[in-house]
N, C-alpha and C. Protein backbone atom coordinates (compact mmCIF):
# COMPACT_ATOMS: atom_id res chain seq x y z
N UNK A 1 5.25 10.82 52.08
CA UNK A 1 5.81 12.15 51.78
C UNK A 1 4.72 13.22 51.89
N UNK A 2 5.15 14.39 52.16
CA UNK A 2 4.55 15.36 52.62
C UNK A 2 3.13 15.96 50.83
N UNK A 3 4.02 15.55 50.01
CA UNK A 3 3.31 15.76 49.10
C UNK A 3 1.88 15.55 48.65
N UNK A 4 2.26 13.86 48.54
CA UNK A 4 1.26 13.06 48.42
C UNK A 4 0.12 13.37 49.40
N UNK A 5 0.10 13.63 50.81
CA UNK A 5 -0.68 14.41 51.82
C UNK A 5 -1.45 15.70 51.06
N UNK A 6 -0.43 16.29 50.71
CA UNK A 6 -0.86 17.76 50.47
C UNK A 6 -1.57 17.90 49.34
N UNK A 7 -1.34 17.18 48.56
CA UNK A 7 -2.16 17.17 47.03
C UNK A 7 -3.42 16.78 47.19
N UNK A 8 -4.38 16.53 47.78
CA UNK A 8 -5.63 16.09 47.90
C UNK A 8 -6.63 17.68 48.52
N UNK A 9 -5.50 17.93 49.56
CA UNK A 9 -5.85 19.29 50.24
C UNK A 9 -5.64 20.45 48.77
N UNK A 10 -4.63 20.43 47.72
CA UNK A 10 -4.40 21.43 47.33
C UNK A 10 -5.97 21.36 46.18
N UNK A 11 -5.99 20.05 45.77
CA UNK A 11 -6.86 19.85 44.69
C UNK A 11 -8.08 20.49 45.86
N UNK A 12 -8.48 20.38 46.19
CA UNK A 12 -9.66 20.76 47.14
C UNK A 12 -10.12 21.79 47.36
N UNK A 13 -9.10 23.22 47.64
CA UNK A 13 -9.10 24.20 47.94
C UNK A 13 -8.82 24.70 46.63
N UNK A 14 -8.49 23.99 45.29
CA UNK A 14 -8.58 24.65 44.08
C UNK A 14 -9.87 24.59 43.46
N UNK A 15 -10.07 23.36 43.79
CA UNK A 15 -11.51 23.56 43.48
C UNK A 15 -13.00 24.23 44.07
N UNK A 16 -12.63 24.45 45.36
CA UNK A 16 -13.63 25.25 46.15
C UNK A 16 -13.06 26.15 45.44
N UNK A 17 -11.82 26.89 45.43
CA UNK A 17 -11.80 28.36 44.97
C UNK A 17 -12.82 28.51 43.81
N UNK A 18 -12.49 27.48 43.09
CA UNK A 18 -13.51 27.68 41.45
C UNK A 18 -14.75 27.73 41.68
N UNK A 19 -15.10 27.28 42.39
CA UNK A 19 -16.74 26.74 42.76
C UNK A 19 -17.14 28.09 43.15
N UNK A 20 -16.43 28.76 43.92
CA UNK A 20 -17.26 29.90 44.86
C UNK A 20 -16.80 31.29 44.09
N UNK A 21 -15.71 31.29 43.38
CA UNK A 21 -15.75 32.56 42.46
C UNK A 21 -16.52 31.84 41.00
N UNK A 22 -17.27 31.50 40.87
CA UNK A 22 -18.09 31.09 39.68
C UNK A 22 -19.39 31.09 40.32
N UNK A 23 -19.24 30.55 41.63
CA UNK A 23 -21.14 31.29 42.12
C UNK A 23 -21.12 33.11 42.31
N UNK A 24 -19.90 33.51 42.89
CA UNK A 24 -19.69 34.65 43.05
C UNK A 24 -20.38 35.81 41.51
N UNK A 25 -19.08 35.27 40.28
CA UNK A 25 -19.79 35.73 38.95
C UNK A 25 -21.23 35.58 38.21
N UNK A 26 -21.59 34.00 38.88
CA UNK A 26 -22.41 34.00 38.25
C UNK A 26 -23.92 34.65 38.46
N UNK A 27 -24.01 35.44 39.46
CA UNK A 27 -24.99 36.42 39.56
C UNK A 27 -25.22 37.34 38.70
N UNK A 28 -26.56 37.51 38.67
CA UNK A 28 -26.72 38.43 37.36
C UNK A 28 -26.59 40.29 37.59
C-alpha cells in the first residue's frame, strides 16, 4: 500500500524539516 511507502518518506522530510529550522534558530 501506498502508505506504508510513504511513511518512511514522510518521517524523513519531518525530520529534516526539524533539523534545519533548529540549525536555522539556533544561531545566535
Amino acid at each position: 500500500m501506498w502508505v506504508f511507502r510513504d511513511f518512511p518518506a514522510r518521517i524523513a522530510q519531518h525530520t529534516i524539516d526539524h533539523l534545519h529550522r533548529s540549525l536555522w534558530i539556533d544561531r545566535p
